[in-house]
Protein backbone atom coordinates (compact mmCIF):
# COMPACT_ATOMS: atom_id res chain seq x y z
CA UNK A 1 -232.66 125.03 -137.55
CA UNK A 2 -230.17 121.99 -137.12
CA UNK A 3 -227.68 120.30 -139.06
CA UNK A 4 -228.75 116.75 -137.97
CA UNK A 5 -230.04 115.13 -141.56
CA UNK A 6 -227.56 112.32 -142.15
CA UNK A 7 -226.20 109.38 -140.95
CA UNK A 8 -226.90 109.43 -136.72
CA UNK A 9 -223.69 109.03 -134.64
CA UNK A 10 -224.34 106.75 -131.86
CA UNK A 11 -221.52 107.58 -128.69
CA UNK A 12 -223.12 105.60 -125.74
CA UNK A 13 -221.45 102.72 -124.12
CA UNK A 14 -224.20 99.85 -125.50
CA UNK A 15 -225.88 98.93 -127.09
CA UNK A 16 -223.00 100.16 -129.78
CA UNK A 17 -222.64 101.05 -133.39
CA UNK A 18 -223.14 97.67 -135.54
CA UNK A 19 -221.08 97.37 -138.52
CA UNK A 20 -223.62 97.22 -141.74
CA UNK A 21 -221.90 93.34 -142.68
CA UNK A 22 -223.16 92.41 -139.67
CA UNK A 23 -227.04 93.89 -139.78
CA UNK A 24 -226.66 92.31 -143.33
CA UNK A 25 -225.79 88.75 -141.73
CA UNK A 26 -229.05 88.79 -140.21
CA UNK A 27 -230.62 89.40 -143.63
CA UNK A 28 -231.15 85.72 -144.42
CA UNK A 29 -234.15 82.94 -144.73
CA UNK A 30 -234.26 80.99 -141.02
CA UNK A 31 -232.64 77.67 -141.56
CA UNK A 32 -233.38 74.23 -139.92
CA UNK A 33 -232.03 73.96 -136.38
CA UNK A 34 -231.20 70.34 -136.89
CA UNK A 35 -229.21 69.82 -140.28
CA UNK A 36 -225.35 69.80 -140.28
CA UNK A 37 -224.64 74.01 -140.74
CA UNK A 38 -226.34 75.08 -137.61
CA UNK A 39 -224.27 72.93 -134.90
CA UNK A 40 -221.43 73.59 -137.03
CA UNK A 41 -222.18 77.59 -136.19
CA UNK A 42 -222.68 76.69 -133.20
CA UNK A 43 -219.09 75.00 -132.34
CA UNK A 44 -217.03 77.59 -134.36
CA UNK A 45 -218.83 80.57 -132.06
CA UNK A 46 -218.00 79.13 -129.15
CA UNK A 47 -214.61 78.34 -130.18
CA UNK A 48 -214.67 81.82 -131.18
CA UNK A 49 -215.54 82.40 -127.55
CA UNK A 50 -212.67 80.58 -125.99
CA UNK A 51 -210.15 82.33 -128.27
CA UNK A 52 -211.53 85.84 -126.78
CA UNK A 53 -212.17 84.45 -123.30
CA UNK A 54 -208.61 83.17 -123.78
CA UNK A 55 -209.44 79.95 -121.61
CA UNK A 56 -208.71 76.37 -121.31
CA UNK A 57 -212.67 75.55 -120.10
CA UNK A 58 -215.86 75.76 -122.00
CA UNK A 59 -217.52 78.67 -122.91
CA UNK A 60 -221.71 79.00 -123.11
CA UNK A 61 -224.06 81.20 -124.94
CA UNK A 62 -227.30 82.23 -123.24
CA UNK A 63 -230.70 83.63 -125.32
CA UNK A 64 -229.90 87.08 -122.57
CA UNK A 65 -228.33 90.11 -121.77
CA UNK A 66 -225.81 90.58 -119.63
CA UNK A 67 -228.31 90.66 -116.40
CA UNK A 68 -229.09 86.72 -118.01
CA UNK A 69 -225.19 86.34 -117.51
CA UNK A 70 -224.88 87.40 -113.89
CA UNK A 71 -227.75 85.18 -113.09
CA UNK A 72 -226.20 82.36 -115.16
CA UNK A 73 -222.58 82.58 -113.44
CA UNK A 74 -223.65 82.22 -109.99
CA UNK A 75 -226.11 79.49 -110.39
CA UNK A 76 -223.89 77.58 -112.07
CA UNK A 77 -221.44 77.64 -109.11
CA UNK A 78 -223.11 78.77 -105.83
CA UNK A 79 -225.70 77.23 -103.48
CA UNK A 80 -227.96 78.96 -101.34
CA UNK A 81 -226.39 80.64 -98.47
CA UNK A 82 -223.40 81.00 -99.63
CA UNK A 83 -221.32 84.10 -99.44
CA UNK A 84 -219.65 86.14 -101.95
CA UNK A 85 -217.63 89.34 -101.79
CA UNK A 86 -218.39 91.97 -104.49
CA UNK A 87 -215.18 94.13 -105.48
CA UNK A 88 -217.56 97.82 -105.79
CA UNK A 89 -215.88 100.30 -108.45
CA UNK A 90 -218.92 101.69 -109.91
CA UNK A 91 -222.92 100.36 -110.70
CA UNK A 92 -221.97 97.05 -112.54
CA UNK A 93 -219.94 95.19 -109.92
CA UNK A 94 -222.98 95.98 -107.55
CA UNK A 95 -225.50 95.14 -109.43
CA UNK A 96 -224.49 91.94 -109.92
CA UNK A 97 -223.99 91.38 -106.21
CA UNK A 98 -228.17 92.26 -105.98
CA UNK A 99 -228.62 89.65 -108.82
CA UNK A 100 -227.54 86.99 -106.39
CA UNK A 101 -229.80 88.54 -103.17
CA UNK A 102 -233.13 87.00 -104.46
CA UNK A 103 -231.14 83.65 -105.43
CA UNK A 104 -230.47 83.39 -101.48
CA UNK A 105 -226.84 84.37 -101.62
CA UNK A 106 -225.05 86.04 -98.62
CA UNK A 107 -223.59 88.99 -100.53
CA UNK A 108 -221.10 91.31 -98.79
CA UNK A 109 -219.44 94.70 -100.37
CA UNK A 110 -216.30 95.67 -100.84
CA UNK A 111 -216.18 99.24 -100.02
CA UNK A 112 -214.82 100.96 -103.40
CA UNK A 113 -215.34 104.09 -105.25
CA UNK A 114 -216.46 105.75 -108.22
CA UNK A 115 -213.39 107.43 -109.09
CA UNK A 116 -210.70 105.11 -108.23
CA UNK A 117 -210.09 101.15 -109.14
CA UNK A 118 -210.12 98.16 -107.55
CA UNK A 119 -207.24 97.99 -104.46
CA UNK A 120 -205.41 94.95 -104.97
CA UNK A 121 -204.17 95.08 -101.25
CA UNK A 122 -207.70 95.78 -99.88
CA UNK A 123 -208.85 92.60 -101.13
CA UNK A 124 -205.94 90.65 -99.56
CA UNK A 125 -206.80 92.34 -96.59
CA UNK A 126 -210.35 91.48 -96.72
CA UNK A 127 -209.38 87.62 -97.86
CA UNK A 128 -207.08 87.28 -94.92
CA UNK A 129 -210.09 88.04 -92.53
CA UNK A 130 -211.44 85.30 -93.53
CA UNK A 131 -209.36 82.51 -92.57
CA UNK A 132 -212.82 79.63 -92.56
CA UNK A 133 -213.02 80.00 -96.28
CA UNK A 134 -216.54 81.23 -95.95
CA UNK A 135 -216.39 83.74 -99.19
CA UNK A 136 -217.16 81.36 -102.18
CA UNK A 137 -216.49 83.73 -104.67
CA UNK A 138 -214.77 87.00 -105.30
CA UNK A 139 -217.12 89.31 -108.17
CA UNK A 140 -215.40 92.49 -109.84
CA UNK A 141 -216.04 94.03 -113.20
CA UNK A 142 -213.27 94.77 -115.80
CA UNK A 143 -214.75 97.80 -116.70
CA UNK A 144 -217.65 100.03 -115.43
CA UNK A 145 -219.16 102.11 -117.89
CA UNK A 146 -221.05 104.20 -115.04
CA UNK A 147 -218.14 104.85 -114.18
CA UNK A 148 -215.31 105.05 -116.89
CA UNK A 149 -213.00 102.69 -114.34
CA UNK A 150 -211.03 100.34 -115.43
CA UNK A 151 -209.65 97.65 -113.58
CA UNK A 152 -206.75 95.91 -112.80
CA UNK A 153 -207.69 92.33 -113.03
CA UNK A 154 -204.28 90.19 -113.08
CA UNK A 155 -202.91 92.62 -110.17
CA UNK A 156 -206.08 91.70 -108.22
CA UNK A 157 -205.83 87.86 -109.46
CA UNK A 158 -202.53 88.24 -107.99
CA UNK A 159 -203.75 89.48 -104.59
CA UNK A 160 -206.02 86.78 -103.97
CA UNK A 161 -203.65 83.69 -104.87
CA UNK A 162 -201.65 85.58 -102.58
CA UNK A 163 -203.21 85.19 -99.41
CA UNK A 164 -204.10 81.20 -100.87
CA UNK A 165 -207.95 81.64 -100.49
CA UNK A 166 -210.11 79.42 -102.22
CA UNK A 167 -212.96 81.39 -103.54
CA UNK A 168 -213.70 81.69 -106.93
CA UNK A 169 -212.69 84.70 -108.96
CA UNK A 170 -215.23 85.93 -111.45
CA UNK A 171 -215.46 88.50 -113.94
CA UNK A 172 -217.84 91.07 -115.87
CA UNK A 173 -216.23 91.73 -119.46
CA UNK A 174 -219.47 92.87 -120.87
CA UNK A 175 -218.07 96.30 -121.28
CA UNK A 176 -214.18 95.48 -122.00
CA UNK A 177 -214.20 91.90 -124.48
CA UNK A 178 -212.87 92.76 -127.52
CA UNK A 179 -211.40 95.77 -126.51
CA UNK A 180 -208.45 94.99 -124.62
CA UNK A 181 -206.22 92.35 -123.47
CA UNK A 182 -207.93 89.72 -121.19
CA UNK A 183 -206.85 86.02 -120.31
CA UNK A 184 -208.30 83.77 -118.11
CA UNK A 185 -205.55 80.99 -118.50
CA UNK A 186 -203.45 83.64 -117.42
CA UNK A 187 -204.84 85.73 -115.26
CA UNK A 188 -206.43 82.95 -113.44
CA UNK A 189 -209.69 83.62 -113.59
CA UNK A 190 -212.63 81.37 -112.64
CA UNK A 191 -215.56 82.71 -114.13
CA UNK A 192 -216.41 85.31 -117.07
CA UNK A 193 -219.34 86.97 -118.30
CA UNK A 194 -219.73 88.77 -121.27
CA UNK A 195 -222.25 90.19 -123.81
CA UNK A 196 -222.75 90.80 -127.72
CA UNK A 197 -223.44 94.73 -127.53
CA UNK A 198 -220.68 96.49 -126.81
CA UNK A 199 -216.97 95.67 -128.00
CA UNK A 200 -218.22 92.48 -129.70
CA UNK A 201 -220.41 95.03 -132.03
CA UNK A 202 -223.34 92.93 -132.34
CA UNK A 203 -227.24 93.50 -131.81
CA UNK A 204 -228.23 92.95 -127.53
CA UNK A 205 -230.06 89.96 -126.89
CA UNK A 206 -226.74 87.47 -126.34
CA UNK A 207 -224.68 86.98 -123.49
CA UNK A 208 -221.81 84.65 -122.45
CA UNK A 209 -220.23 82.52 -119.79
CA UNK A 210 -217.11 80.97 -119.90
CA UNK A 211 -215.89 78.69 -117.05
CA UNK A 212 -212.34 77.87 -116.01
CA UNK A 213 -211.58 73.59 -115.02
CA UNK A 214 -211.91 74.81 -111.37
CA UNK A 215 -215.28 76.88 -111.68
CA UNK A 216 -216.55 73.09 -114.03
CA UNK A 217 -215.35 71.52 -110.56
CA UNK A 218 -217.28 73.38 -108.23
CA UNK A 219 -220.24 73.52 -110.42
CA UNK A 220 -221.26 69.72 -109.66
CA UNK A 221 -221.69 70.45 -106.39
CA UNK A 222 -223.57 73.97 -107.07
CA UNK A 223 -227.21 73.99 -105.34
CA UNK A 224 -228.56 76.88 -107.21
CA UNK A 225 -228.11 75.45 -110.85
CA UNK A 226 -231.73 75.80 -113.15
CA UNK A 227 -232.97 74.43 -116.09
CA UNK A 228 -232.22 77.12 -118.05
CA UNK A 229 -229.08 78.28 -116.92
CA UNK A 230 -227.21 74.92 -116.29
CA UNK A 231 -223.78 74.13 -117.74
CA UNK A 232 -224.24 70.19 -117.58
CA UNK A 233 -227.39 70.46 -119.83
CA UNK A 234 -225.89 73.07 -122.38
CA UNK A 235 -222.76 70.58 -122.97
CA UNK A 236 -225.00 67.57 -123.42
CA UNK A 237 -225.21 65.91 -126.94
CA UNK A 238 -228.30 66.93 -128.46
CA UNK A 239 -227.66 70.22 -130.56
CA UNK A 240 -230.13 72.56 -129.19
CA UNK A 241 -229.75 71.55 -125.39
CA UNK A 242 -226.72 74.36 -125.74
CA UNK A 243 -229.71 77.06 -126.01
CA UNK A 244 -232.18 75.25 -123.78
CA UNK A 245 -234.55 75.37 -127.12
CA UNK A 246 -234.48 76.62 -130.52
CA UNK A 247 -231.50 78.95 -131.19
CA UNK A 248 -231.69 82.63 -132.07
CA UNK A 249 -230.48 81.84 -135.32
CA UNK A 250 -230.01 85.28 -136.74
CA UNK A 251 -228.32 86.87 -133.77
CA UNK A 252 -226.40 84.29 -134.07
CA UNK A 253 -225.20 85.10 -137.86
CA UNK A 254 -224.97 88.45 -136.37
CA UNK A 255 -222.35 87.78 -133.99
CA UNK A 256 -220.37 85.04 -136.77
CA UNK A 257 -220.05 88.16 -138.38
CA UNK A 258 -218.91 90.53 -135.45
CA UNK A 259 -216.29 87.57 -134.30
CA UNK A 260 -214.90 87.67 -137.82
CA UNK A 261 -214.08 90.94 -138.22
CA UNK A 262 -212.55 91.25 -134.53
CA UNK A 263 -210.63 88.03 -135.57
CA UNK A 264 -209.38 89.75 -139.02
CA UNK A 265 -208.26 92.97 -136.91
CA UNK A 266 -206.52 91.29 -134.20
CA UNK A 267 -207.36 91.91 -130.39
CA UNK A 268 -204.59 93.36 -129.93
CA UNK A 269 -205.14 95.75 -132.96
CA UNK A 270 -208.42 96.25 -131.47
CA UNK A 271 -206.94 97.33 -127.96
CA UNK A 272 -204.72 99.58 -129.54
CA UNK A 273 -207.07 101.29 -131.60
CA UNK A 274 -209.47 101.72 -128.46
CA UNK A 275 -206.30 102.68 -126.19
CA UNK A 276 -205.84 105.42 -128.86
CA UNK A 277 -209.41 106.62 -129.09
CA UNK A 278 -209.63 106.86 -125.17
CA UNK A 279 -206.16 108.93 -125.59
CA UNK A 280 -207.50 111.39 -127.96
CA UNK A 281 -210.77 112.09 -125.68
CA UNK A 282 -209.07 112.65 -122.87
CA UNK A 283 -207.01 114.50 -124.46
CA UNK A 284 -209.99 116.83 -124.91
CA UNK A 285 -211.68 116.66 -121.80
CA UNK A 286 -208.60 117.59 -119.92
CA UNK A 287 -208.36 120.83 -122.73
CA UNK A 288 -211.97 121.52 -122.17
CA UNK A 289 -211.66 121.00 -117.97
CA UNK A 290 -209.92 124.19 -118.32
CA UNK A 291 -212.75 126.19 -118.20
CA UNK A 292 -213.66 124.78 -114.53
CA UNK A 293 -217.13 123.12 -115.30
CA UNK A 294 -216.09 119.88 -116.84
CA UNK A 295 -214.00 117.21 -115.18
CA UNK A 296 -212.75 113.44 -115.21
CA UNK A 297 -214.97 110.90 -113.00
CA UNK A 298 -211.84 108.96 -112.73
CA UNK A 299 -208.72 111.39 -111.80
CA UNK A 300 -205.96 109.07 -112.59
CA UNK A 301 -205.30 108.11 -116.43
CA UNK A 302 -204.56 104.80 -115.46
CA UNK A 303 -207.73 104.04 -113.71
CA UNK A 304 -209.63 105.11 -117.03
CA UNK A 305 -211.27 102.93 -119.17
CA UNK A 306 -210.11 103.13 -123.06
CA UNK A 307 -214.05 101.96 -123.58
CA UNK A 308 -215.76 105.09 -122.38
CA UNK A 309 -215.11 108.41 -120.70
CA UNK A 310 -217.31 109.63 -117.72
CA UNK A 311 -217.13 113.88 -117.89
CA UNK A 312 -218.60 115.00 -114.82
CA UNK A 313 -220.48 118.84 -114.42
CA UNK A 314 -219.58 121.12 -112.02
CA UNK A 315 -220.30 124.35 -110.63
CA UNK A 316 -224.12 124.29 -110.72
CA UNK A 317 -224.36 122.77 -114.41
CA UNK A 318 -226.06 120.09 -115.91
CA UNK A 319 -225.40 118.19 -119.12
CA UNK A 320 -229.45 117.97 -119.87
CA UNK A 321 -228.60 121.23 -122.45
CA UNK A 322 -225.69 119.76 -124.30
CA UNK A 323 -226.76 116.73 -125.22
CA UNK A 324 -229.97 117.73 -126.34
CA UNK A 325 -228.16 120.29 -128.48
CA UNK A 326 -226.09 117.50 -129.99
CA UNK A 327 -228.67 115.07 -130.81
CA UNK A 328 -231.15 117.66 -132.18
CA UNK A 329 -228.95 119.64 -133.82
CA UNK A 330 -226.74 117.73 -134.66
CA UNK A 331 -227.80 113.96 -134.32
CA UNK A 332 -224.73 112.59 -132.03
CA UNK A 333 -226.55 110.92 -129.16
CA UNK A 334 -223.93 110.97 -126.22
CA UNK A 335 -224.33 108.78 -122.83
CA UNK A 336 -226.32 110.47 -120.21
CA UNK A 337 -224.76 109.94 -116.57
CA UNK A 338 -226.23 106.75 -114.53
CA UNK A 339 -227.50 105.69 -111.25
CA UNK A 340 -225.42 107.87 -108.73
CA UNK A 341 -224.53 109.94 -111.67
CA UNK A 342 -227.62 110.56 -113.18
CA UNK A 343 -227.93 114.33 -114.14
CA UNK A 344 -224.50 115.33 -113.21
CA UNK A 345 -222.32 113.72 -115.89
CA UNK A 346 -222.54 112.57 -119.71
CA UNK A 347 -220.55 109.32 -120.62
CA UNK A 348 -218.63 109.52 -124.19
CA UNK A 349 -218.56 105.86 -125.89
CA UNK A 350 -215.53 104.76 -127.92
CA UNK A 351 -216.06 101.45 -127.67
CA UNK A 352 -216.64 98.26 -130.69
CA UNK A 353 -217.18 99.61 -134.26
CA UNK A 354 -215.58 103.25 -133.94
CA UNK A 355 -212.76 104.81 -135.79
CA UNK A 356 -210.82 108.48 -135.77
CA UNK A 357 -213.68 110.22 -137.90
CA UNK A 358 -216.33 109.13 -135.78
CA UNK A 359 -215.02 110.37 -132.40
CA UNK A 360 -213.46 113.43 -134.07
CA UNK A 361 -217.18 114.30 -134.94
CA UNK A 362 -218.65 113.59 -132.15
CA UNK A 363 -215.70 115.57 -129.93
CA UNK A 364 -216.46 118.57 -132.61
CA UNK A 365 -220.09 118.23 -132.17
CA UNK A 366 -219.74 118.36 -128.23
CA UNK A 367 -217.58 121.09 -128.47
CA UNK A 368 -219.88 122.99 -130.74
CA UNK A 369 -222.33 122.58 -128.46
CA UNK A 370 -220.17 124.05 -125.22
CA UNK A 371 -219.62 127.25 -127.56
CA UNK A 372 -223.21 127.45 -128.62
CA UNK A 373 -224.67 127.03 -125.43
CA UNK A 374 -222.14 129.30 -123.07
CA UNK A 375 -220.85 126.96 -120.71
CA UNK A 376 -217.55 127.55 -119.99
CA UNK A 377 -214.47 125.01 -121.06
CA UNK A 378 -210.99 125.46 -122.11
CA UNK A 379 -211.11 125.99 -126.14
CA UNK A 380 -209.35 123.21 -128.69
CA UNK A 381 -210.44 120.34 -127.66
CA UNK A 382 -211.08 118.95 -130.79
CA UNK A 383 -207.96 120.31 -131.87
CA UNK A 384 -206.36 118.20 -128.99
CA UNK A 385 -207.37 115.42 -129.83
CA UNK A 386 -206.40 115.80 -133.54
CA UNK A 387 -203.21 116.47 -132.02
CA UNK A 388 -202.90 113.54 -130.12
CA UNK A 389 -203.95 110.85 -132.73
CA UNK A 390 -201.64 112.83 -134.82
CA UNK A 391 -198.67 112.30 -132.78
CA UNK A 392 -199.67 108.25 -132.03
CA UNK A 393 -200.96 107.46 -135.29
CA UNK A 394 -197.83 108.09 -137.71
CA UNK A 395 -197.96 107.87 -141.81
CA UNK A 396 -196.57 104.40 -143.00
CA UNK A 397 -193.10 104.30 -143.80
CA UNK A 398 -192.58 105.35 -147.84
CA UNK A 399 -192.09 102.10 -149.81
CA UNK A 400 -188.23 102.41 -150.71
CA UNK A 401 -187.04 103.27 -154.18
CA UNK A 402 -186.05 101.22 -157.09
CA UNK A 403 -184.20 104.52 -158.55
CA UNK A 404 -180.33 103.55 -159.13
CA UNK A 405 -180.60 99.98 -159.27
């Protein structure tokens, strides 16, 4: 018996929910490559690109995911040999340090954790041991969704211009563009990545660099730089240099489409609706933490991501049960735990194309399953979260009255 038939919910950190005008974007004939509508698609995406990137440089779209990314940031900038420092807060910020082992980089960790951010003073300790220069570049994500951190990436900007090393700073956004603030002109930031499949609500299969004047500086001298992944041919004049080949055309109307309706809500719309979505989960984690089995990866509410929530199990339980329960029974698939966390914790998406009713299900469906499977929580967590959005989310103001006039 289940109460699954209908419309699946999909609550894992990527690849996310995609909106149906942009599966429908893809529903068109192939067009030619060479005529005057593709490169014109072409330069309004990645102008679309700089707006979100929020940069002064060029921005680049690779025929990848966000592994192609990695790859494509440090060969554009590094040479063999050299040394970079990766800022560890989870899988993501490691794993692209190994990316750059095979390339013949010199990569050194950060000691960080799974439960706290990014120290801003650690790094500017770290920095100041280095007084030769011999770090090239400085990697940290913006958001692990292993994890559920979030981190501070103009306070550790900061830190680094502080101690007046020159290493390049660069960035994973794959999990946090287009769903909260981020500036590289401001934050002064050398090198982003990012990918289609999470906030950007689009089908995997694209990914992104975008690369500051400095990082365009240091790239003519980079040794590692590819056919494939090099800036200098993707900005040369022939159209389809910019994909190294013939464009993915319809993953390309795909993420037109995605871009436009992130443009029409506003990014900072967008951050405040995923600010207010994290809110109202944690909201019912903490209620269901209660019972002593559940419990925040990340302790501090300001080291949480408003992109996904890591709930870790305790006290010999596993989340195998529940989220079988809620996908079979129910059909909400919920993140399973990863890498270190595999088994131990399930990871609750509210990331790209989400709204109230679709996390308020998938809360009631999780806490459905807690009841129907005995393991203990604290009850109304749904009914926290209700609560919450509630409380943030007030009724317009009443349009005022022509009576008496």
């Amino acid at each position: 018996m289940s109460v699954r038939t209908g419309r699946e919910f999909l609550s894992i950190p990527g690849p996310t929910n995609i909106p149906d005008s942009v599966l429908n974007a893809m529903h068109q004939p192939a067009i030619d490559i060479y005529q005057k509508d593709f490169p014109a698609l072409t330069d309004s995406l990645l102008a679309g690109l700089k707006t979100l990137f929020d940069t002064d440089g060029e921005t680049f779209i690779y025929i990848a995911n966000g592994h192609g990314a990695w790859e494509a940031a440090l060969s554009n900038v590094l040479s063999r040999g050299d040394k970079v420092l990766v800022l560890s807060s989870g899988r993501f910020a490691d794993g692209w340090g190994e990316t750059g082992v095979p390339l013949g980089l010199d990569v050194e960790v950060l000691p960080g954790s799974w439960r706290h951010s990014v120290r801003p003073d650690a790094v500017a300790a770290r920095l100041k041991d280095d007084p030769d220069g011999l770090i090239k570049a400085i990697l940290m994500v913006q958001v692990d969704t292993a994890s559920s951190l979030v981190n501070d990436v103009e306070a550790v900007s900061k830190a680094i211009r502080s101690t007046g090393h020159p290493a390049l700073f660069m960035v994973d956004t794959i999990a946090s563009l287009g769903t909260m603030p981020f500036s590289m002109k401001d934050w002064h930031i050398d090198v982003a990545v990012g990918a289609a499949q999470k906030g950007l609500m689009s089908p995997p299969g694209l990914s992104f660099n975008a690369a500051s004047p400095r990082a365009l500086a240091r790239h003519k001298e980079a040794g590692l730089r590819t056919a494939y992944w090099d800036w200098t041919a993707r900005l040369g004049p022939i159209h389809y240099q910019k994909y190294c080949g013939t464009p993915p055309e319809h993953l390309l109307f795909a993420l037109a489409k995605s871009l436009e309706l992130l443009s029409n809500e506003g990014i900072e719309a967008a951050s405040l609706r995923h600010s207010l979505l994290a809110g109202a989960t944690s909201a019912a984690v903490a209620r269901w933490a209660e019972g002593g089995v559940l419990q925040f990866n990340v302790t501090a509410p300001e080291d949480r991501a408003t992109a996904v929530t890591t709930v870790l199990f305790e006290q010999g339980h596993t989340p195998d049960a529940l989220l079988d329960y809620c996908n079979e029974k129910c059909g909400v698939v919920v993140g399973i735990g990863i890498d270190d966390l595999r088994g131990k914790a399930m990871r609750i998406a509210h990331m790209g194309f989400v709204n109230a009713p679709m996390l308020l299900g998938t809360l009631g469906v999780i806490e459905m399953g807690l009841k129907a499977l005995n393991i203990p929580h604290g009850p109304g967590g749904t009914q926290a979260a209700i609560d919450f959005l509630a409380h943030h989310v007030p009724p317009s103001p009443a349009p005022a009255s022509n009576e008496g006039t």
